[in-house]
Structure formats: C-alpha cells, structure tokens
C-alpha atoms as a PDB file:
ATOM      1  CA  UNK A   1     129.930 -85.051  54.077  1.00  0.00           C
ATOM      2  CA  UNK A   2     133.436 -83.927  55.560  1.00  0.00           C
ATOM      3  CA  UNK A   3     134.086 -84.557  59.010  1.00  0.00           C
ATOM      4  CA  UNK A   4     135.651 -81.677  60.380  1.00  0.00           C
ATOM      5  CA  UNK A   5     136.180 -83.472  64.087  1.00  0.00           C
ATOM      6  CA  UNK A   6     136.783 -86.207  65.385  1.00  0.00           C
ATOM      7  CA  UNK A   7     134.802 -87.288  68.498  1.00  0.00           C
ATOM      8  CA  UNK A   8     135.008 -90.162  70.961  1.00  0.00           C
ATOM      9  CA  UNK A   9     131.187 -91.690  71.732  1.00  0.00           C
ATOM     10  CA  UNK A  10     131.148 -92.657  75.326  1.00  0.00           C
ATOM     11  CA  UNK A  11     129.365 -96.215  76.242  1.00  0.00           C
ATOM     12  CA  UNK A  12     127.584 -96.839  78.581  1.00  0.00           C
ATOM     13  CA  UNK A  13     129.700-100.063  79.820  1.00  0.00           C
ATOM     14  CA  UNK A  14     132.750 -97.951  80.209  1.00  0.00           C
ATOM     15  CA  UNK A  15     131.005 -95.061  81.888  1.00  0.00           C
ATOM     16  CA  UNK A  16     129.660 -97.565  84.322  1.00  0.00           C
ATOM     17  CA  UNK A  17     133.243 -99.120  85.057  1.00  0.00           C
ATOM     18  CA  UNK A  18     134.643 -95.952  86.199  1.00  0.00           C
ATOM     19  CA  UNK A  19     131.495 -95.347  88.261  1.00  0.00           C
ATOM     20  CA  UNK A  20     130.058 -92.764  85.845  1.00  0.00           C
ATOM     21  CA  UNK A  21     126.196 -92.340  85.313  1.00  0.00           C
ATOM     22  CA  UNK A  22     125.269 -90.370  82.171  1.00  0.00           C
ATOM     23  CA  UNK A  23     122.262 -87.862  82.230  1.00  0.00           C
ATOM     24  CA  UNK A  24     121.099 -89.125  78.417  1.00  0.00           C
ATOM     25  CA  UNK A  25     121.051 -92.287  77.127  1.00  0.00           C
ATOM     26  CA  UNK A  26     121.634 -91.794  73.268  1.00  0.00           C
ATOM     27  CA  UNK A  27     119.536 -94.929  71.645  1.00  0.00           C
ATOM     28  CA  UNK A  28     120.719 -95.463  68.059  1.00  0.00           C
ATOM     29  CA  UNK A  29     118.488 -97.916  66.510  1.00  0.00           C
ATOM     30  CA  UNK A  30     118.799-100.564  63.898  1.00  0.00           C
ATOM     31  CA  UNK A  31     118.740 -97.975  60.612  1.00  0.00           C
ATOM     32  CA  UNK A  32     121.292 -95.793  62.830  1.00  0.00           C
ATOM     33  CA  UNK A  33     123.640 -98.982  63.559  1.00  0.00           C
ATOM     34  CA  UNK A  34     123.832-100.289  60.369  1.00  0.00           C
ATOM     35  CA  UNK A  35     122.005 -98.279  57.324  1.00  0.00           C
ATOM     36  CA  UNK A  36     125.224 -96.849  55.690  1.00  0.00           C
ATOM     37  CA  UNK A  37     122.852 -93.589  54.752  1.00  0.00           C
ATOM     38  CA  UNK A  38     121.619 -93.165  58.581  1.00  0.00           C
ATOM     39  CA  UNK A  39     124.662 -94.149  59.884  1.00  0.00           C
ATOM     40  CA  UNK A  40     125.933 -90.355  58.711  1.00  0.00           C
ATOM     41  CA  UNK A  41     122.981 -88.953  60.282  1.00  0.00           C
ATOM     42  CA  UNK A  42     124.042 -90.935  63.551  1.00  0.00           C
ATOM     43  CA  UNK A  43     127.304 -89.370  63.331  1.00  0.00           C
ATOM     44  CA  UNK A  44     126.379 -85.941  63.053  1.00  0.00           C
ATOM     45  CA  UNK A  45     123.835 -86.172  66.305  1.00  0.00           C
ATOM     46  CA  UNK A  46     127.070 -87.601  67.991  1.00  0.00           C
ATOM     47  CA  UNK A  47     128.379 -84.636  67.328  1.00  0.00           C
ATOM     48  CA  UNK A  48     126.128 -81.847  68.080  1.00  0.00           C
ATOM     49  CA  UNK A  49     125.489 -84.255  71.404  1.00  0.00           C
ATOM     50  CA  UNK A  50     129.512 -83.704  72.096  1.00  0.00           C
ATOM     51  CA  UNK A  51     129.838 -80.079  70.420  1.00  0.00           C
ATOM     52  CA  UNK A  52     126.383 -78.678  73.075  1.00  0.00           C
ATOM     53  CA  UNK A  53     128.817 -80.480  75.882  1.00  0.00           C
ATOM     54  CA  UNK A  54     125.575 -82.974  76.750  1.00  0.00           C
ATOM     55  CA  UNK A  55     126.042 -85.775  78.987  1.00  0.00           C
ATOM     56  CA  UNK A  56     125.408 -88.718  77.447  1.00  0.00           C
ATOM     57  CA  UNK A  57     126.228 -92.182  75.931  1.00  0.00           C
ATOM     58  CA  UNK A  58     125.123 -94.799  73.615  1.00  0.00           C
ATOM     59  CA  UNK A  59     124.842 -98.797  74.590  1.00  0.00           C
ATOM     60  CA  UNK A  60     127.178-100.146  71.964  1.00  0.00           C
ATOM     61  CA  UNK A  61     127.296-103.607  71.139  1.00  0.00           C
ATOM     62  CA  UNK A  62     124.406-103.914  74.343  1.00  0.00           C
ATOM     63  CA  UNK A  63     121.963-102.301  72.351  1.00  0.00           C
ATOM     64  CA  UNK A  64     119.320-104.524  70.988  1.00  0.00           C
ATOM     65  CA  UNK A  65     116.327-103.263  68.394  1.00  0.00           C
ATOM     66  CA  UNK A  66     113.510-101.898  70.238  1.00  0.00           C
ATOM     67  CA  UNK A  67     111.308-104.687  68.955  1.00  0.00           C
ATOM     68  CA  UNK A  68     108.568-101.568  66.819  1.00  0.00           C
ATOM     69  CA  UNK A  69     109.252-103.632  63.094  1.00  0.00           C
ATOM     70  CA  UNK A  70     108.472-106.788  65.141  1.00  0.00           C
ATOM     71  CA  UNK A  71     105.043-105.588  66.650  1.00  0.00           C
ATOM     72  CA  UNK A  72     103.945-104.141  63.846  1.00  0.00           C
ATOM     73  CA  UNK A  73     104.614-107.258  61.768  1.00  0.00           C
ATOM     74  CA  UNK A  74     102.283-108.911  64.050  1.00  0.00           C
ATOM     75  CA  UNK A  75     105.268-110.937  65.943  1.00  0.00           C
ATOM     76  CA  UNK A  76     104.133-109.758  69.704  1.00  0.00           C
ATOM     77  CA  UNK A  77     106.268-112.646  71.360  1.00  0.00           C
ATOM     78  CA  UNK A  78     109.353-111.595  69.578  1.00  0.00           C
ATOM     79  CA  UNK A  79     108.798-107.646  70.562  1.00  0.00           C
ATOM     80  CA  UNK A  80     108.309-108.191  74.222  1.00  0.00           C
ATOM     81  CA  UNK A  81     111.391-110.296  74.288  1.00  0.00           C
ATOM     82  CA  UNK A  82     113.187-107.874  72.503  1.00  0.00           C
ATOM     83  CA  UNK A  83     111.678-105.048  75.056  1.00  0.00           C
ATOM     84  CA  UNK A  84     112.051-107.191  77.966  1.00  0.00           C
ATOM     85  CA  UNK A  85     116.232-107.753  77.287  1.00  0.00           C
ATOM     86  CA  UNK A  86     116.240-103.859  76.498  1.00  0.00           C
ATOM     87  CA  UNK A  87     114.460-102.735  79.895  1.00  0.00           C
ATOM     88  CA  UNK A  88     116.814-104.971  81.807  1.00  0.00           C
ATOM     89  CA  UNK A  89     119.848-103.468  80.366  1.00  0.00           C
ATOM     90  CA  UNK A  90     118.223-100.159  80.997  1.00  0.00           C
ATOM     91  CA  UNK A  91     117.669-101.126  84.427  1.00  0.00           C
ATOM     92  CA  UNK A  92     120.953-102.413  84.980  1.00  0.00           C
ATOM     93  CA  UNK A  93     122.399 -98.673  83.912  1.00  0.00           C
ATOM     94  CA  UNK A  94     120.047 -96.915  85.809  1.00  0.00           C
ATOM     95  CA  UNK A  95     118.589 -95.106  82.346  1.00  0.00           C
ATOM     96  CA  UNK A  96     116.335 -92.594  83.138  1.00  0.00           C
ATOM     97  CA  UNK A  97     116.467 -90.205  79.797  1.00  0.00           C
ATOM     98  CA  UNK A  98     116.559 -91.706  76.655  1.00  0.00           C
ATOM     99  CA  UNK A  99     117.072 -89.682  72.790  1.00  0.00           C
ATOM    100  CA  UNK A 100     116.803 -91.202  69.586  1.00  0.00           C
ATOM    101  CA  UNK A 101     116.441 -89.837  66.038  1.00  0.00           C
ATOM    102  CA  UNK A 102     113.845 -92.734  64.616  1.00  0.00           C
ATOM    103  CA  UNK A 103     110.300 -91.805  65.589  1.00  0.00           C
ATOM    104  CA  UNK A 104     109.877 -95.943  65.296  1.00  0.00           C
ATOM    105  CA  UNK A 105     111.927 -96.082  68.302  1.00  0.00           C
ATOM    106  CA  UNK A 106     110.732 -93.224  70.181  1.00  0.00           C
ATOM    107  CA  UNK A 107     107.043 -94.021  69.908  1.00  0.00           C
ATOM    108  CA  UNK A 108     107.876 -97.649  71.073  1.00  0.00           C
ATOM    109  CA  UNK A 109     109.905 -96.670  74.173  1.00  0.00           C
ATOM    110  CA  UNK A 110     107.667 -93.689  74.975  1.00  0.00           C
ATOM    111  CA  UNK A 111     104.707 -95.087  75.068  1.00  0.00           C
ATOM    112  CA  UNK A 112     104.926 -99.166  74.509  1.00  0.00           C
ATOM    113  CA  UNK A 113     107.544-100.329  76.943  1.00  0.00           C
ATOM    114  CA  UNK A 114     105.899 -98.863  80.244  1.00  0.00           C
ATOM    115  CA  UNK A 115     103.142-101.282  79.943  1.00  0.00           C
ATOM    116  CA  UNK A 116     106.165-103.964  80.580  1.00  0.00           C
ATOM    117  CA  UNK A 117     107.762-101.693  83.517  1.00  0.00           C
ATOM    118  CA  UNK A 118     109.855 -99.687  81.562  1.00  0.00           C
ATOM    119  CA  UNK A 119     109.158 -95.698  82.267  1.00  0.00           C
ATOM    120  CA  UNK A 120     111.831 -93.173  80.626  1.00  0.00           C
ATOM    121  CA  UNK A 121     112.190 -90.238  79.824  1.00  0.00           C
ATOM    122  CA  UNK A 122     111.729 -90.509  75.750  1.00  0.00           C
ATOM    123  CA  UNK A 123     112.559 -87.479  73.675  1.00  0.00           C
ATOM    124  CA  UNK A 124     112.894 -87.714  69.823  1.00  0.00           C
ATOM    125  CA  UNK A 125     116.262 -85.701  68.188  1.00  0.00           C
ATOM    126  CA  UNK A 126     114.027 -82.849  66.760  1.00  0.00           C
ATOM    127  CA  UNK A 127     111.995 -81.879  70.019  1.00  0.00           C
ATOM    128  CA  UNK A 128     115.467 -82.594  71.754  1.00  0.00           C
ATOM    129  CA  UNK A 129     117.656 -80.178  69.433  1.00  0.00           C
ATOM    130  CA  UNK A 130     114.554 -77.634  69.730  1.00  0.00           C
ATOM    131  CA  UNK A 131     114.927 -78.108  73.486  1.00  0.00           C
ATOM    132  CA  UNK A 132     118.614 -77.859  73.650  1.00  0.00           C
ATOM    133  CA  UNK A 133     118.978 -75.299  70.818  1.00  0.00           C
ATOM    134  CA  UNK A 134     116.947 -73.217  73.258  1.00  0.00           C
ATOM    135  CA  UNK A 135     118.530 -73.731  76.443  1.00  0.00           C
ATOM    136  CA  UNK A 136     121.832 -72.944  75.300  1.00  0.00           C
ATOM    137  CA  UNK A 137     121.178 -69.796  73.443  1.00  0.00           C
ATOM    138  CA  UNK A 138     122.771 -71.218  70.515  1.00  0.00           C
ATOM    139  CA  UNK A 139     122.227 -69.144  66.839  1.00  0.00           C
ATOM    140  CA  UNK A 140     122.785 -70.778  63.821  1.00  0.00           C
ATOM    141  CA  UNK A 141     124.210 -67.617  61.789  1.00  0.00           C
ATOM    142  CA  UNK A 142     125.867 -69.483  59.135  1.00  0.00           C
ATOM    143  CA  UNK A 143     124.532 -68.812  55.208  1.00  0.00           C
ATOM    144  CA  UNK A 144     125.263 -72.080  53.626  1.00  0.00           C
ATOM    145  CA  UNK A 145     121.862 -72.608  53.226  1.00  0.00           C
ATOM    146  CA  UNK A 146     120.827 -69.076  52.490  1.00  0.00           C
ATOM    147  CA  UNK A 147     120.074 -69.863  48.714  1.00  0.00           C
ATOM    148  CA  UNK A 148     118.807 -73.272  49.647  1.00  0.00           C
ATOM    149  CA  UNK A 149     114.810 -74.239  49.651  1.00  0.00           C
ATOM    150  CA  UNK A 150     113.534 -76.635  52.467  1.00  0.00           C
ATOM    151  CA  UNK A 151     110.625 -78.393  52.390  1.00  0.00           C
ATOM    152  CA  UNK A 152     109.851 -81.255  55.262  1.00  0.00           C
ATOM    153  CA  UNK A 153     108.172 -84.389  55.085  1.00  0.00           C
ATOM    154  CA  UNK A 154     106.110 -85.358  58.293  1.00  0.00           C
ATOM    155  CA  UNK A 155     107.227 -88.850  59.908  1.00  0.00           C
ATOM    156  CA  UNK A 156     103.481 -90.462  60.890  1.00  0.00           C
ATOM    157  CA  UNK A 157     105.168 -91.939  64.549  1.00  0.00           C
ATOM    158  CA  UNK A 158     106.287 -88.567  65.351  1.00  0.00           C
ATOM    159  CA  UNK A 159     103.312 -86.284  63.691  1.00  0.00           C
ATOM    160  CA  UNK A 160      99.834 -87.861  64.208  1.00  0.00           C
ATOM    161  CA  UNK A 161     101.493 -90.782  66.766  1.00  0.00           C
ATOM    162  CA  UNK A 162     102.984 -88.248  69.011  1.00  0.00           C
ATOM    163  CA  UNK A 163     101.458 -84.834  67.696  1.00  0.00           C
ATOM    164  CA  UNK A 164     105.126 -83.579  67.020  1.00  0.00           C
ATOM    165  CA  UNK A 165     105.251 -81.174  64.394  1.00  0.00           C
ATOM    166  CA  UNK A 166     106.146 -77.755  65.989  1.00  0.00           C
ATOM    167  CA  UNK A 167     109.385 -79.028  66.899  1.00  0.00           C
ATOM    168  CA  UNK A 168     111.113 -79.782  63.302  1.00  0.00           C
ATOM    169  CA  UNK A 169     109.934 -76.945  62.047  1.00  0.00           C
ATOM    170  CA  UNK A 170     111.336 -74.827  64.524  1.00  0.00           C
ATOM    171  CA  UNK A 171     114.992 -76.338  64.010  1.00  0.00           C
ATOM    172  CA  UNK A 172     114.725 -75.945  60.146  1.00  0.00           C
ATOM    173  CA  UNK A 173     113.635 -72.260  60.860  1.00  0.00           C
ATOM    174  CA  UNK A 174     116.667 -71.760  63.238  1.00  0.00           C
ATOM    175  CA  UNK A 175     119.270 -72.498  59.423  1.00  0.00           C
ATOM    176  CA  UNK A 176     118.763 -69.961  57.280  1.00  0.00           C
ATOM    177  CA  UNK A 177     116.872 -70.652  54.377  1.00  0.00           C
ATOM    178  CA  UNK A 178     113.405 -70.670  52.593  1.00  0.00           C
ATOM    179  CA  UNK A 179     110.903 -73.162  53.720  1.00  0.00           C
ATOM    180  CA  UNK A 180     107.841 -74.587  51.723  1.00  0.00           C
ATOM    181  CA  UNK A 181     105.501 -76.277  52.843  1.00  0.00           C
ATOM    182  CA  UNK A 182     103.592 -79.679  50.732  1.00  0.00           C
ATOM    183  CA  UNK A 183      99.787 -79.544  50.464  1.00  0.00           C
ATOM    184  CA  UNK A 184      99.373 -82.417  52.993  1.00  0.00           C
ATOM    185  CA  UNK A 185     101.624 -81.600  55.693  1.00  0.00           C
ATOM    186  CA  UNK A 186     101.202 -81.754  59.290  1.00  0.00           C
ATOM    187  CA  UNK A 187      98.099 -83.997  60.342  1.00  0.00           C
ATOM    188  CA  UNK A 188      97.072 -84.418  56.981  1.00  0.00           C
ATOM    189  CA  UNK A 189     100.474 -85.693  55.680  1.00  0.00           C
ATOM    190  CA  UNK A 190     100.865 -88.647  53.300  1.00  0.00           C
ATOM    191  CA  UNK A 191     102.464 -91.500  54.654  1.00  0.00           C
ATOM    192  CA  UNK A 192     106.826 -92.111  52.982  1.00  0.00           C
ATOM    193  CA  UNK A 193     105.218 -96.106  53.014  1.00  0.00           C
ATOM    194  CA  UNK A 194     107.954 -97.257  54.964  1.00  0.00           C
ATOM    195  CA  UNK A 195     105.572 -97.379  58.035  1.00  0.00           C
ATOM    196  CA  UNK A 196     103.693-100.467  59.809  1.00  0.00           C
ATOM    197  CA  UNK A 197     106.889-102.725  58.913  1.00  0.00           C
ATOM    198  CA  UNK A 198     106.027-102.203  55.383  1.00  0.00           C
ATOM    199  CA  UNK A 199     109.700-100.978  54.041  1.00  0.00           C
ATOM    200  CA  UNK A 200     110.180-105.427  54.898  1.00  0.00           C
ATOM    201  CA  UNK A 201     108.116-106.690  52.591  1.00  0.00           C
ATOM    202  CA  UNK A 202     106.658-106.415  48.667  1.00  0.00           C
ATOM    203  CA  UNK A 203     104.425-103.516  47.437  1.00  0.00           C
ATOM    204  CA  UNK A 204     101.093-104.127  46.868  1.00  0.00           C
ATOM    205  CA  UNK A 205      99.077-104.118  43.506  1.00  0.00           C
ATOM    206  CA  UNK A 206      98.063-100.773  43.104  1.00  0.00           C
ATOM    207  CA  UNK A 207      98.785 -97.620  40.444  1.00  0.00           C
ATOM    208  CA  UNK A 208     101.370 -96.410  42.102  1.00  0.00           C
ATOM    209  CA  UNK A 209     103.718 -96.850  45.220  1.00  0.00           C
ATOM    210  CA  UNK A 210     103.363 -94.492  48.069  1.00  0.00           C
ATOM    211  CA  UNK A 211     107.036 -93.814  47.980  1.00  0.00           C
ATOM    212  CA  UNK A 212     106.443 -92.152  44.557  1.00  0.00           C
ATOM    213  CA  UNK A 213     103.702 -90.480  45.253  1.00  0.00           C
ATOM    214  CA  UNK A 214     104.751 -88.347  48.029  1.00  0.00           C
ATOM    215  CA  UNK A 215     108.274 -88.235  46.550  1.00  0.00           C
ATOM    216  CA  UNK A 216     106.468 -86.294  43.432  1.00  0.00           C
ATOM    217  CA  UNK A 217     104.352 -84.273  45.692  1.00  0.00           C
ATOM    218  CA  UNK A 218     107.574 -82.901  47.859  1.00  0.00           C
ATOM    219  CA  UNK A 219     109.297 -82.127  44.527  1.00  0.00           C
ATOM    220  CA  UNK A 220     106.471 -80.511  43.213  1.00  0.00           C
ATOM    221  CA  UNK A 221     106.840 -77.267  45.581  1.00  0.00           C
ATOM    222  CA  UNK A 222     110.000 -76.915  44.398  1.00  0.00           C
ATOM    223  CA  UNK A 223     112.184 -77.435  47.383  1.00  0.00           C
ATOM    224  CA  UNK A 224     116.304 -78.838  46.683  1.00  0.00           C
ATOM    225  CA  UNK A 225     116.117 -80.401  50.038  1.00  0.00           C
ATOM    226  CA  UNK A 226     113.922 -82.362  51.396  1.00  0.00           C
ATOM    227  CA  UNK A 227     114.441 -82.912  55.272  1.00  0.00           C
ATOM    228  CA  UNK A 228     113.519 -85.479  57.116  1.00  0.00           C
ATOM    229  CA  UNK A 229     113.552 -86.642  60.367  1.00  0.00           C
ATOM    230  CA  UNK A 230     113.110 -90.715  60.382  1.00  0.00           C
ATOM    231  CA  UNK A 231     115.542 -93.547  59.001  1.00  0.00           C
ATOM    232  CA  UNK A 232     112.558 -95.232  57.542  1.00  0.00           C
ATOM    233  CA  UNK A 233     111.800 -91.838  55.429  1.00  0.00           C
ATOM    234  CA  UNK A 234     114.834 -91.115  54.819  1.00  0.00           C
ATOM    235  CA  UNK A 235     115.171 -94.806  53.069  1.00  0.00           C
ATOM    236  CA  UNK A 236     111.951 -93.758  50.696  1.00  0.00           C
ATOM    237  CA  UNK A 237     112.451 -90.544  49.879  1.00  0.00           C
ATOM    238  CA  UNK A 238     116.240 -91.070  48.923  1.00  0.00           C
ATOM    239  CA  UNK A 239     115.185 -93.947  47.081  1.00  0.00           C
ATOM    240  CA  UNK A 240     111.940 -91.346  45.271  1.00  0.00           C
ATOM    241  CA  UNK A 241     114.555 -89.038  44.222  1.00  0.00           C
ATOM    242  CA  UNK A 242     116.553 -91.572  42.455  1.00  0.00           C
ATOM    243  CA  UNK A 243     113.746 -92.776  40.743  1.00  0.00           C
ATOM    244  CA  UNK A 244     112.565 -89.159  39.410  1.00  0.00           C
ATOM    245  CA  UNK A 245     116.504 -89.064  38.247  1.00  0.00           C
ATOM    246  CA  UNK A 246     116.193 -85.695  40.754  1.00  0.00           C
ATOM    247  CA  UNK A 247     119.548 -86.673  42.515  1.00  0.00           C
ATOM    248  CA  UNK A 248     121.581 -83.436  41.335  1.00  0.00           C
ATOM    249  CA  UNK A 249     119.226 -80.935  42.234  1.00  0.00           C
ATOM    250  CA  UNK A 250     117.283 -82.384  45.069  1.00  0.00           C
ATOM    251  CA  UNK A 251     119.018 -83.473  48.272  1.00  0.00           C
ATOM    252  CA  UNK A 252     117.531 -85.243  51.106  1.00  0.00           C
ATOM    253  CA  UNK A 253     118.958 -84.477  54.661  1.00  0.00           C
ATOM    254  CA  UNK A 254     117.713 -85.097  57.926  1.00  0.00           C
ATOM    255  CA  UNK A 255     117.362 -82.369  60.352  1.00  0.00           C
ATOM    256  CA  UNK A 256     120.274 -83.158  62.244  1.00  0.00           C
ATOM    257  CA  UNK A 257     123.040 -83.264  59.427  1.00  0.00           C
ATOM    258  CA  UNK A 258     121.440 -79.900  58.429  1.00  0.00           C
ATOM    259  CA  UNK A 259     121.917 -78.555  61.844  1.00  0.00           C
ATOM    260  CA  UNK A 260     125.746 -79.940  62.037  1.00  0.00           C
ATOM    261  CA  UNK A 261     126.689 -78.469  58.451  1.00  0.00           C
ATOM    262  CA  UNK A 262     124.999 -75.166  59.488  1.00  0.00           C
ATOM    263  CA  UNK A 263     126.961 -75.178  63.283  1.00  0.00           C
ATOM    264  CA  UNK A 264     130.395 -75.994  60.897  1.00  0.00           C
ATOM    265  CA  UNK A 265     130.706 -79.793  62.533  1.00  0.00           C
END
C-alpha cells in the first residue's frame, strides 16, 4: 500500500514531558506492534487518527500486551500481572479514553480490567470511526471501490462478546461499493479459529480446520474483499485465501485500510 503522508505518532512519554494530556489513548496491541500484516493496518488508523485532527497518542515502548492470549490460555497469574503493570502506566498518564483496533484487546480492557481498578473509556476502531465519521461530517466520495464487492467477517469479541455489529457495517457502507453478506453473519457467525488463544497452539483432529471453513464460506458469496476488523482474523483469513490459491482475486483488508485508501491517505 503507498503511503501518501508521512505522519509523526505522538507518545504518550513525550506528551507528558511538555505537560500535555491527550484526549485518546491509541492502544496498539501485540499483532499491531509486531505482525508485519497488522502493522499496515496500524499505520493507516495512525493516519485517519492524525488526518480527523484527533487528540491522541500511543504508549510506545511502555505498552505491554493486555494479558487476553494469557487468560484465555488459562495463565490467570500471568494476565493480572500483565493488567496490573498496564493500569499503573495508565494511571500514571491519567488515561481516561482508550481505542484499539483488536476486539481481543478491547473486550479485555472494557470489561476485564475494572474488576482490578482499571475503568476507561474502551472504544474499538470500527464503533470509533462510525463515531468520528459522524461527528465530523466526513463523506467518503471516492470510487475506487465502486466495482469492488465487500463481504465482512464478524470478529466473536466484538459481535456476540460486545454485540458490535452495526458499527462495521456502517463504515463499509460509508466506501462505495457492493456489500454481501455470508449465511452466518452477525450472531450466528462462524468463528476465523484464531479465538480462545487458539491461533498459539496445534489444530485439533477433525475434517477440517475452522480457518478453511469459513474462508470457503466468505468466498463462496462471491465477494474480492473480505474485510475484517481483528488482527487475529485477519491472520486466518489471509492465511484461507492462500490456501484456496484465491490471492489474485480475493483481497483481505481491514476496515480501516479500506477507509484510508477510500479518504486518499
């Protein structure tokens, strides 16, 4: 993907030296830190963050993983010291609103850390770009997705976790474009298999990997992009596409790269 500008991301350490309190913390997560695919989608947020002239600012080399892979795996000791460190660096800032783009990480600050003190603000990217698409009165009139079909794959910690499904759907139907729909979709969606801390370890014996399954089902409604709004999804559908040798005609995007190509970022 070009980069058509450049951008500085503010941290939160510098801010703070020059007495500076941003209004958003911008939480980037493990997959958005150091998965070279998600780092892109990262990079793009940055810049619709900078481009809608929000107030914000990311940790940087402060930021710790929000401990979600770590529960899940059953390692509750590890998590809450993970949490713990996190919540006192929050503290120590004076966070009060916190984005991300990785439901993972939303779900686990939203509604996991206030049981150790920790109350934010939590919004994930796509109820966040709905919100601040909104506010600012911004229309997405570009066509370079005019001949394009979308079709979205539900992330489970932002559908059935947090009942989010308006909100990704009503970016995607800001870009101009045809949307499909898959059979299960919504609160009947199949799982990418990436969930529960599962992308960490070996598939199970079964007939076939989940991965594949829904992989097949999203490219069975004909869509040439597949959007997505999770690292962890992102990781398993990329990787279904390669396996159904699909990678020329079917892209996968998450909804923020598709709303920086479409805003000419």
């Amino acid at each position: 993907m070009e980069n058509k500008i450049k951008i500085q991301v503010p941290v939160m350490a510098d801010l703070a030296a020059q007495g500076k309190q941003p209004e958003w913390l911008f939480w980037v997560g493990s997959a958005g830190a150091f998965d070279d695919r998600y780092k892109k989608v990262t990079r793009e947020f940055a810049k619709i963050l900078t481009f809608l002239g929000v107030d914000y600012a990311v940790l940087g080399s402060e930021e710790s993983d929000s401990g979600d892979v770590a529960r899940r795996a059953g390692n509750e000791m590890l998590f809450q010291m993970q949490a713990l460190t996190n919540i006192q660096i929050f503290e120590m800032y004076g966070v009060k609103k916190i984005v991300t783009c990785c439901p993972h990480d939303f779900n686990t600050l939203k509604n996991e850390y206030p049981d150790l003190g920790g109350k934010y603000e939590v919004w994930h990217h796509s109820s966040f770009l709905q919100m601040i698409l909104a506010q600012r009165g911004i229309k997405i009139d570009s066509d370079i997705f005019s001949n394009n079909t979308i079709v979205f794959h539900d992330p489970c910690y932002l559908g059935r976790a947090n009942n989010i499904y308006e909100a990704p759907r009503t970016v995607l139907n800001s870009i101009k474009s045809s949307k499909v729909e898959m059979p299960r979709n919504k609160s009947f969606a199949l799982c990418c298999g990436a969930g529960g801390g599962q992308m960490f370890k070996e598939a199970e014996k079964g007939n076939k990997e989940i991965f594949i399954e829904r992989t097949e089902e999203a490219l069975a409604t004909g869509a040439d992009i597949i959007a997505t709004a999770c690292p962890f999804c992102m990781v398993m559908m990329t990787d279904g596409i390669k396996y159904k040798n699909s990678e020329e005609r079917v892209k996968n995007y998450d909804i923020a790269e598709l709303v920086s190509m479409a805003l000419g970022l």
